[in-house]
PDB file of N, CA and C in Angstrom:
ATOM      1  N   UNK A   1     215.061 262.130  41.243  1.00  0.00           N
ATOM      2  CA  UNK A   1     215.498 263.019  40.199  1.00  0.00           C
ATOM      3  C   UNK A   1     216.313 264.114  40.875  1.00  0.00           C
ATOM      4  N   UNK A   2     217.522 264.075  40.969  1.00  0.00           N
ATOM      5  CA  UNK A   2     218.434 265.276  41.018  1.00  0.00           C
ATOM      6  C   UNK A   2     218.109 266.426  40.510  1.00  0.00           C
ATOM      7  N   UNK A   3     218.051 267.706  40.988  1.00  0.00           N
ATOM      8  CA  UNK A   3     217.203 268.600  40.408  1.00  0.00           C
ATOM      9  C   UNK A   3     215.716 268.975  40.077  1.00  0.00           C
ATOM     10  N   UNK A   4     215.647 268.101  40.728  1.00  0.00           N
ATOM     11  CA  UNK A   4     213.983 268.079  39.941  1.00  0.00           C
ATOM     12  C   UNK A   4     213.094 268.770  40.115  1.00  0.00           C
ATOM     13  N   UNK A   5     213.060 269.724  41.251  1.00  0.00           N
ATOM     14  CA  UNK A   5     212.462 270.623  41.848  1.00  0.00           C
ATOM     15  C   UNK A   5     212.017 272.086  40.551  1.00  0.00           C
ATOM     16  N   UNK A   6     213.592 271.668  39.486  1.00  0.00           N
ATOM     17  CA  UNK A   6     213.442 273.096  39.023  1.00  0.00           C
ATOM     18  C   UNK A   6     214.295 273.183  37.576  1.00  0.00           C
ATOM     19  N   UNK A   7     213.994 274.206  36.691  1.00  0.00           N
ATOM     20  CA  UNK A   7     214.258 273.720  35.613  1.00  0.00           C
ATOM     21  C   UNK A   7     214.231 272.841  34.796  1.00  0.00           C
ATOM     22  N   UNK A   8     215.171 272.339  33.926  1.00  0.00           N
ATOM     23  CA  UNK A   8     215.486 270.833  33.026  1.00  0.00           C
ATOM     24  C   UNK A   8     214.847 269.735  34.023  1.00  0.00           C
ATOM     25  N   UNK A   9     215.614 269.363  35.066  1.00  0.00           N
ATOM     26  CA  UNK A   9     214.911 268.306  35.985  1.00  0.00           C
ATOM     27  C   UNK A   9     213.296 268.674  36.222  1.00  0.00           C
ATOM     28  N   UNK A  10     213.048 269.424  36.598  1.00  0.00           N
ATOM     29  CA  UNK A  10     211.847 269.827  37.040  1.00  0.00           C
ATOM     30  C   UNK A  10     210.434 269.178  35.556  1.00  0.00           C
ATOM     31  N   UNK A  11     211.094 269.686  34.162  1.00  0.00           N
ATOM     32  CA  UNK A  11     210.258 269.423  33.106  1.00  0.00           C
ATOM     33  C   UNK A  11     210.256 267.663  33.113  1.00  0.00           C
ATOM     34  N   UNK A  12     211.802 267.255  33.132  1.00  0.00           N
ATOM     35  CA  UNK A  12     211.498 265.897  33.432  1.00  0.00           C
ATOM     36  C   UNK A  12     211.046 264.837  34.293  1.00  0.00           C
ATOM     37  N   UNK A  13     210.302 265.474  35.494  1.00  0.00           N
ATOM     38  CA  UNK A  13     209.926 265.075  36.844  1.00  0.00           C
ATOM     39  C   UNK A  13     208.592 265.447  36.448  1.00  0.00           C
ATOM     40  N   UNK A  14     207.954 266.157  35.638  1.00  0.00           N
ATOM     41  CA  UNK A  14     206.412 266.218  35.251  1.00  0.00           C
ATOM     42  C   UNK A  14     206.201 265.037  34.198  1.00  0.00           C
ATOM     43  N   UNK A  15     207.334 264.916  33.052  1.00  0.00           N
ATOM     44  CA  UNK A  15     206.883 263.880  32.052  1.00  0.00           C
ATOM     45  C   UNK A  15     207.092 262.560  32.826  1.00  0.00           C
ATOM     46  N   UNK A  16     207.547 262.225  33.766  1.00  0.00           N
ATOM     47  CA  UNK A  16     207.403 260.905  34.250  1.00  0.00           C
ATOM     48  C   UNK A  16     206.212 260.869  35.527  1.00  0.00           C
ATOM     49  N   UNK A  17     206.033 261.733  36.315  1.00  0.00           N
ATOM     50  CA  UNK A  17     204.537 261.761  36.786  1.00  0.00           C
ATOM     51  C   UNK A  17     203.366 262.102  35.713  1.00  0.00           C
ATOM     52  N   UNK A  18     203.193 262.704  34.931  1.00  0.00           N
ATOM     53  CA  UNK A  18     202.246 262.764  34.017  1.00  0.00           C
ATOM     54  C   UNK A  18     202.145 261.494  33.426  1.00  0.00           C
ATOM     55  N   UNK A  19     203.090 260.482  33.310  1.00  0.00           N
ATOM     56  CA  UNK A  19     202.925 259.064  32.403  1.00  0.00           C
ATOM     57  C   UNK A  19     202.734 258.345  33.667  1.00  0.00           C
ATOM     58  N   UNK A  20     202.692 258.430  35.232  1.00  0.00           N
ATOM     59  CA  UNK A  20     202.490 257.189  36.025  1.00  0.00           C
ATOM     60  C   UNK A  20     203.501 256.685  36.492  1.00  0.00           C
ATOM     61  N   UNK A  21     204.800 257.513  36.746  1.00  0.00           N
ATOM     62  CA  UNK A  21     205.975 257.429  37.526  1.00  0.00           C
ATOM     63  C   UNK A  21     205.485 257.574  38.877  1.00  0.00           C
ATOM     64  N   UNK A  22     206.554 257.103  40.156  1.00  0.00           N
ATOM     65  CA  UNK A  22     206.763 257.347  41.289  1.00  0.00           C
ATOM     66  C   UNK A  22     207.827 257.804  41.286  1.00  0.00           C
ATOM     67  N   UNK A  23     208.369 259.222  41.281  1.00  0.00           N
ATOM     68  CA  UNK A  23     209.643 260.358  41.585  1.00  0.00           C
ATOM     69  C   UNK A  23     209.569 260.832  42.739  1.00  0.00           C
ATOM     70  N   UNK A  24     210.982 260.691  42.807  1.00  0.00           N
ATOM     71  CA  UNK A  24     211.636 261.039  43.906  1.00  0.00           C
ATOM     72  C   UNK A  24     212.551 262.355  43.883  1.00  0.00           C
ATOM     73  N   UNK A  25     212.671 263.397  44.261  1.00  0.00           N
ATOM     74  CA  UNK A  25     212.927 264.804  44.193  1.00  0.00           C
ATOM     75  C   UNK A  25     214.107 265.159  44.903  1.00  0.00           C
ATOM     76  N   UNK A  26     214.861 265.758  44.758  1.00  0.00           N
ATOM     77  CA  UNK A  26     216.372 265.427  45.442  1.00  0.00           C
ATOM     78  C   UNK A  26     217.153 266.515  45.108  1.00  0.00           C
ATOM     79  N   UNK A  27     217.565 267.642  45.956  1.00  0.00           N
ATOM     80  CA  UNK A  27     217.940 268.887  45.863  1.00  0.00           C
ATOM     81  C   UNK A  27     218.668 269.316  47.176  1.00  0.00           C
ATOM     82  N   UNK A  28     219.473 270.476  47.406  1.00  0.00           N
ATOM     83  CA  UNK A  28     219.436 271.373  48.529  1.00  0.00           C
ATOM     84  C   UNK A  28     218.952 272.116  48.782  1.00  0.00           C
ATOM     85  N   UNK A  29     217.849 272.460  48.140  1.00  0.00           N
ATOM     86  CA  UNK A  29     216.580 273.584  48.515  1.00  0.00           C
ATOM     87  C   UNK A  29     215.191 272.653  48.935  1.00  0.00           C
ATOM     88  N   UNK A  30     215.613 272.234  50.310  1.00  0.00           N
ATOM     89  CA  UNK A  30     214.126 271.339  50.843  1.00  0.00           C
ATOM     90  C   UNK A  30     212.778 271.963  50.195  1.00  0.00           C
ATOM     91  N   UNK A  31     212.767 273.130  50.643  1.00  0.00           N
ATOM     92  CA  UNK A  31     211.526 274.336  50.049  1.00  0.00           C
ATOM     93  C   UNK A  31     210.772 273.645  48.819  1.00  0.00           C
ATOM     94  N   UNK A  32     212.110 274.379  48.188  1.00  0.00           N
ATOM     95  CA  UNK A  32     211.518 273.729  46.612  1.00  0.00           C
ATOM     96  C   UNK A  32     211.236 272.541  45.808  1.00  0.00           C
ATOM     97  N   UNK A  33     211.656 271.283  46.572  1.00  0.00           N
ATOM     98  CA  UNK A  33     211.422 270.309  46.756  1.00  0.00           C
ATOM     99  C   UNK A  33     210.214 269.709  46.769  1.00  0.00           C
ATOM    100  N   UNK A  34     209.461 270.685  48.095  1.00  0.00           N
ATOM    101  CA  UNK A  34     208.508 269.900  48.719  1.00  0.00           C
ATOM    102  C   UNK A  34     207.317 270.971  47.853  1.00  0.00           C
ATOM    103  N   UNK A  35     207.779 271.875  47.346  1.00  0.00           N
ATOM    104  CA  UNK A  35     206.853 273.299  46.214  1.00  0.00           C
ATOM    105  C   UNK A  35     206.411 272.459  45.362  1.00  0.00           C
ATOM    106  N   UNK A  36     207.837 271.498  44.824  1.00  0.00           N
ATOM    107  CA  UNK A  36     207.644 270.771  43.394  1.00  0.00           C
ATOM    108  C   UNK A  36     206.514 269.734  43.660  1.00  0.00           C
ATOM    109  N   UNK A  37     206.740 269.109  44.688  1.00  0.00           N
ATOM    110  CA  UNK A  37     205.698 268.204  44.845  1.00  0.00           C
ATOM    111  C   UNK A  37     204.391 268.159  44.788  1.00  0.00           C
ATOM    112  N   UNK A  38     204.026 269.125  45.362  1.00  0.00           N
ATOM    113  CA  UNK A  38     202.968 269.534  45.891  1.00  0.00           C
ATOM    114  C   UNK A  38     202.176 269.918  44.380  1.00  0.00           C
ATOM    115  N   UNK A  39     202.710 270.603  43.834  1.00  0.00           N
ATOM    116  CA  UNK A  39     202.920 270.601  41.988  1.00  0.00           C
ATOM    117  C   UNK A  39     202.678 269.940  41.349  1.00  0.00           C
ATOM    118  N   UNK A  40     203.526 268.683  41.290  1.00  0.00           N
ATOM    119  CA  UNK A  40     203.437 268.013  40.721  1.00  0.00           C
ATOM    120  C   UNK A  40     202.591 266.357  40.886  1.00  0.00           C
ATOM    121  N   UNK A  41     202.051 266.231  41.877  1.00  0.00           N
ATOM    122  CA  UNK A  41     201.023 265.482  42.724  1.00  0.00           C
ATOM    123  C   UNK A  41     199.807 266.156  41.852  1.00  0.00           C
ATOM    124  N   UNK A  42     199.687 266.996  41.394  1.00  0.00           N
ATOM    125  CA  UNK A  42     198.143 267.491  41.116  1.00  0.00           C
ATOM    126  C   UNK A  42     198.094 267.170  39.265  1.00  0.00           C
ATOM    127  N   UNK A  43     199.283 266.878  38.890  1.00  0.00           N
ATOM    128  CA  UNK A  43     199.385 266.257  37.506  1.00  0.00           C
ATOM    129  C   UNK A  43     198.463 265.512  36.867  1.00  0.00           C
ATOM    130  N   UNK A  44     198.975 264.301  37.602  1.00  0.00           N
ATOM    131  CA  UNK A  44     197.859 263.220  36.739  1.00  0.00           C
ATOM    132  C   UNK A  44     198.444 261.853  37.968  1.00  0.00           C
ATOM    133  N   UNK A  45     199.114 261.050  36.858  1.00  0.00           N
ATOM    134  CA  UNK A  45     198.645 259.493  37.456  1.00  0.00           C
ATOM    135  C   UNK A  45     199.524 258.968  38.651  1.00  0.00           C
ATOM    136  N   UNK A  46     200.898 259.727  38.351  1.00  0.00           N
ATOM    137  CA  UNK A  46     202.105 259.377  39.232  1.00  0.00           C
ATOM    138  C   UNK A  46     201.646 259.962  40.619  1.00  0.00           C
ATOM    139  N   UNK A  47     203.255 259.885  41.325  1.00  0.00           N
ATOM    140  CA  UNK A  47     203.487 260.822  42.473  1.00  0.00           C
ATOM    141  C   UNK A  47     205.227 261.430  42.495  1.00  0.00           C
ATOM    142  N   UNK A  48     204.556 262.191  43.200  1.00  0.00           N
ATOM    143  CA  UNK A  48     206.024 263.239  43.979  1.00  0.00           C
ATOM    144  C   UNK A  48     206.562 263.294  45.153  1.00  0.00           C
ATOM    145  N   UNK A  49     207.555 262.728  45.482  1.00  0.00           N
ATOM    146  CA  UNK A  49     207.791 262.475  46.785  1.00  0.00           C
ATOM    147  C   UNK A  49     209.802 263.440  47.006  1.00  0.00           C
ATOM    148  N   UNK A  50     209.589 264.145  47.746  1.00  0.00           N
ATOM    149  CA  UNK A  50     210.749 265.043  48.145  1.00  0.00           C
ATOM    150  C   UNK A  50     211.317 264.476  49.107  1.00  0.00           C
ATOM    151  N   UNK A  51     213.209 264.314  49.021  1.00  0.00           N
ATOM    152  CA  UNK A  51     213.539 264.050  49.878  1.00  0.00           C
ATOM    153  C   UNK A  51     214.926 264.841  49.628  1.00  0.00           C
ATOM    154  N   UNK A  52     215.225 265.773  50.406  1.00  0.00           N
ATOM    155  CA  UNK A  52     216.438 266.900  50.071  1.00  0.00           C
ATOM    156  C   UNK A  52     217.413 266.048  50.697  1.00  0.00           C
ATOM    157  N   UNK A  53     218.638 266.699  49.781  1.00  0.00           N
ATOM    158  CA  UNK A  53     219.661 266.346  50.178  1.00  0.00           C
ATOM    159  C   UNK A  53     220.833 267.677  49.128  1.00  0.00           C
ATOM    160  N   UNK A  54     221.974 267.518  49.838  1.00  0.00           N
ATOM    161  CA  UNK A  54     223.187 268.160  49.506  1.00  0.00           C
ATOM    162  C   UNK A  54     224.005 267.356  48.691  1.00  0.00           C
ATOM    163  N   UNK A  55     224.162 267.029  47.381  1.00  0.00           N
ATOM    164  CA  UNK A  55     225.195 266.072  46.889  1.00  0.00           C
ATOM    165  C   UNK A  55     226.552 266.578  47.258  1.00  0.00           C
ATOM    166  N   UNK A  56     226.746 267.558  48.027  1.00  0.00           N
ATOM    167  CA  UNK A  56     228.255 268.121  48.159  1.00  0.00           C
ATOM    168  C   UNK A  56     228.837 267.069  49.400  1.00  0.00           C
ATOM    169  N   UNK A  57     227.468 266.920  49.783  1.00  0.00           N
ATOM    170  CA  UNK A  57     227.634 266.531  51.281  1.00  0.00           C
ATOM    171  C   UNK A  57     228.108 264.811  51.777  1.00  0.00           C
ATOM    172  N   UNK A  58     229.065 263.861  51.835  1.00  0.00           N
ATOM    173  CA  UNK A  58     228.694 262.597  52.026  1.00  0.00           C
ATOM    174  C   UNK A  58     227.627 262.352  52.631  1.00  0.00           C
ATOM    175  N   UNK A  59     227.534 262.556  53.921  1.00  0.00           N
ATOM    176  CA  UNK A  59     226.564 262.256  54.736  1.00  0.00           C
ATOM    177  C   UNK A  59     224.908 262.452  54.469  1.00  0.00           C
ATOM    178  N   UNK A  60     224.841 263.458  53.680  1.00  0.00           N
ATOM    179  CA  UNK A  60     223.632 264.065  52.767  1.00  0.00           C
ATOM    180  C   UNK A  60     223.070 262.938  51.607  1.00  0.00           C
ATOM    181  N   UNK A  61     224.572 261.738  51.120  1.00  0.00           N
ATOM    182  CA  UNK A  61     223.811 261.127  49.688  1.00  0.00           C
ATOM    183  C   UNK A  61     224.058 259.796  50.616  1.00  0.00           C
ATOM    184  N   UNK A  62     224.481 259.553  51.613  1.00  0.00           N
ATOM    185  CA  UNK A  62     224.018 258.303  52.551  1.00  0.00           C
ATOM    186  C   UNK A  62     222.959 258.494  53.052  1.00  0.00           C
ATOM    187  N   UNK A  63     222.197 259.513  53.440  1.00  0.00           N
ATOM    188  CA  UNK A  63     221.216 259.538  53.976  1.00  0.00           C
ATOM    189  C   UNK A  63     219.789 259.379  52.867  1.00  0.00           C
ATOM    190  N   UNK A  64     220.261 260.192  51.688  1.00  0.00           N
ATOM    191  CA  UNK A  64     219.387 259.675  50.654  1.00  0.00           C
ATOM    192  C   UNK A  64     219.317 258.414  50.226  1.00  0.00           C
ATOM    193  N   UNK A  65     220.303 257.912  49.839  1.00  0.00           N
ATOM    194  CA  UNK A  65     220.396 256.569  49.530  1.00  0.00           C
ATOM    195  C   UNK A  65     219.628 255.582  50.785  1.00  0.00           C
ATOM    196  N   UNK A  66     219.744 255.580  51.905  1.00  0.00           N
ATOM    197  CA  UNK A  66     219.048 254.910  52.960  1.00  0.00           C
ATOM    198  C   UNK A  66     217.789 255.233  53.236  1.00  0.00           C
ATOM    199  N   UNK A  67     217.296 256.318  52.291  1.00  0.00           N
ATOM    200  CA  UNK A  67     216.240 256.815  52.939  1.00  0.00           C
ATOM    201  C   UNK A  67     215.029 255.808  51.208  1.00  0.00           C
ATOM    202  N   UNK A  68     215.833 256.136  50.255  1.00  0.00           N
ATOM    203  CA  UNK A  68     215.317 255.049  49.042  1.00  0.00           C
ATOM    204  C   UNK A  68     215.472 254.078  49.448  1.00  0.00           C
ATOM    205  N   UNK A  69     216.322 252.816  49.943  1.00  0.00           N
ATOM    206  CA  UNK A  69     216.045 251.389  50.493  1.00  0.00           C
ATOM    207  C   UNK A  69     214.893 251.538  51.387  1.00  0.00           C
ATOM    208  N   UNK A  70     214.814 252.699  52.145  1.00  0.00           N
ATOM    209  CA  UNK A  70     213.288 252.384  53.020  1.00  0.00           C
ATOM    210  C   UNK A  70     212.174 251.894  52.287  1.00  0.00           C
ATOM    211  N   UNK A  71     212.021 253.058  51.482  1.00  0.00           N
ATOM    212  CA  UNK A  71     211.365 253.130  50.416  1.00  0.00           C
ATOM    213  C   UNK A  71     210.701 252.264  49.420  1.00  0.00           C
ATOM    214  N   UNK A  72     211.614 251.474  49.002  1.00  0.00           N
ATOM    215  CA  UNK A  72     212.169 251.101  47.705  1.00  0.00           C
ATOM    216  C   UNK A  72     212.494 249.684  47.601  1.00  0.00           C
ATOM    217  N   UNK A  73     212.243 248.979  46.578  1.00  0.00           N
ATOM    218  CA  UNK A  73     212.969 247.818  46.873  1.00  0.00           C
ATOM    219  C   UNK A  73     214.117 247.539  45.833  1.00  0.00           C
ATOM    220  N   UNK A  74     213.617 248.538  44.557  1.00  0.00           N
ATOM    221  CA  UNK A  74     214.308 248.703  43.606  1.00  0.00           C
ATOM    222  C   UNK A  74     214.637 249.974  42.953  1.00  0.00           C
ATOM    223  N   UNK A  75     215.100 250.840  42.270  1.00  0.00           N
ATOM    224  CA  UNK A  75     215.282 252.024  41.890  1.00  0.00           C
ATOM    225  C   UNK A  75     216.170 252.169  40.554  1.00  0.00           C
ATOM    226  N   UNK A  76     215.447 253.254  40.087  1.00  0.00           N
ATOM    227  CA  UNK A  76     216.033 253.666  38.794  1.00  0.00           C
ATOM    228  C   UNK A  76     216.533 255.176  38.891  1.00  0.00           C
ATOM    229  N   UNK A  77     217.562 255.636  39.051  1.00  0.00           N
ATOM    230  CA  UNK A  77     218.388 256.744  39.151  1.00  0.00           C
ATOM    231  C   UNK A  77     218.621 257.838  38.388  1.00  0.00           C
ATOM    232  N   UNK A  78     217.618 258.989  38.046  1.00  0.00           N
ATOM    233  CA  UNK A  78     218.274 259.850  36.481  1.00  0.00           C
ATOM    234  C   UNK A  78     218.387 261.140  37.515  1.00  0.00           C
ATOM    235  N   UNK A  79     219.709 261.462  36.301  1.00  0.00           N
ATOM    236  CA  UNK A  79     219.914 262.740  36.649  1.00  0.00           C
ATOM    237  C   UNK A  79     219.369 263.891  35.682  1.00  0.00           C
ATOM    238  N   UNK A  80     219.906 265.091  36.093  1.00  0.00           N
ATOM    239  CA  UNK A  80     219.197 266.093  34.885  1.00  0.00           C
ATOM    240  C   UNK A  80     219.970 265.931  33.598  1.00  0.00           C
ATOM    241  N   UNK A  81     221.311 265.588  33.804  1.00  0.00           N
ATOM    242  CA  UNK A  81     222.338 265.475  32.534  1.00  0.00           C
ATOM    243  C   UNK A  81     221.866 264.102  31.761  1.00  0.00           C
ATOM    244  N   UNK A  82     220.768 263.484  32.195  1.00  0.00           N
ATOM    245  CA  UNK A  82     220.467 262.398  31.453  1.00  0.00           C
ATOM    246  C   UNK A  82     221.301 260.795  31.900  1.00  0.00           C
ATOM    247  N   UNK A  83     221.518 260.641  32.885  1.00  0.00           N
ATOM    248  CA  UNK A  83     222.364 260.037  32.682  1.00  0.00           C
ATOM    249  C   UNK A  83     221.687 258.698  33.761  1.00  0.00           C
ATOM    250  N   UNK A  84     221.746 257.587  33.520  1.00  0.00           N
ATOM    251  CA  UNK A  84     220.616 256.386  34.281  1.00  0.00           C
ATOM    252  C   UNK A  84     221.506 255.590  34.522  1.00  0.00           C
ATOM    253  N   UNK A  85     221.082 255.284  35.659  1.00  0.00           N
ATOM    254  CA  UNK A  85     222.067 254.005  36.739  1.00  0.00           C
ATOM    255  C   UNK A  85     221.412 253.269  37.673  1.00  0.00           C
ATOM    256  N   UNK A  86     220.611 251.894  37.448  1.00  0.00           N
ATOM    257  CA  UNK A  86     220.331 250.746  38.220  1.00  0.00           C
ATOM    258  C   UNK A  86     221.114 250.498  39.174  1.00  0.00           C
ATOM    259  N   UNK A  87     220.218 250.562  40.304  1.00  0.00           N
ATOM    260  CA  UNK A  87     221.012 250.292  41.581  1.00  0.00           C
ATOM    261  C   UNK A  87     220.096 249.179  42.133  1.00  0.00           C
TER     262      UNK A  87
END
């Protein structure tokens, strides 16, 4: 979740851990990232997992992106603007 640490993202990074999501947290404020988590881990069924990054940055959304294939075998992508992309 882009943003997710805070605000709009942030409300939508609780309704998908509160239902039994695995989110992924994705910001340039590592801090708040790893705040949100820690947060949002104490919810209910899901989890919160922080992994900062800079979208300004190339090297910042290659490193995210490689760091979800670790991860991951599959992924579902939202942003705060709502917007979903299967990768």
């Amino acid at each position: 979740m882009t943003g997710g640490a805070k605000g709009i993202g942030r409300m939508i990074s609780e309704g998908y851990v509160q239902n039994g999501a695995k989110v992924y947290i994705s910001s340039r404020d590592a801090k708040a990232c790893e705040q949100a988590c820690v947060e949002l881990n104490k919810l209910g069924k899901g989890s919160a997992h922080a992994i900062p990054a800079d979208f300004y940055k190339e090297a910042d959304c290659r490193k995210l992106a490689d760091e979800l294939k670790k991860r991951e075998s599959s992924t579902f992508l939202s942003y705060y603007k709502e917007l979903w992309t299967r990768c």
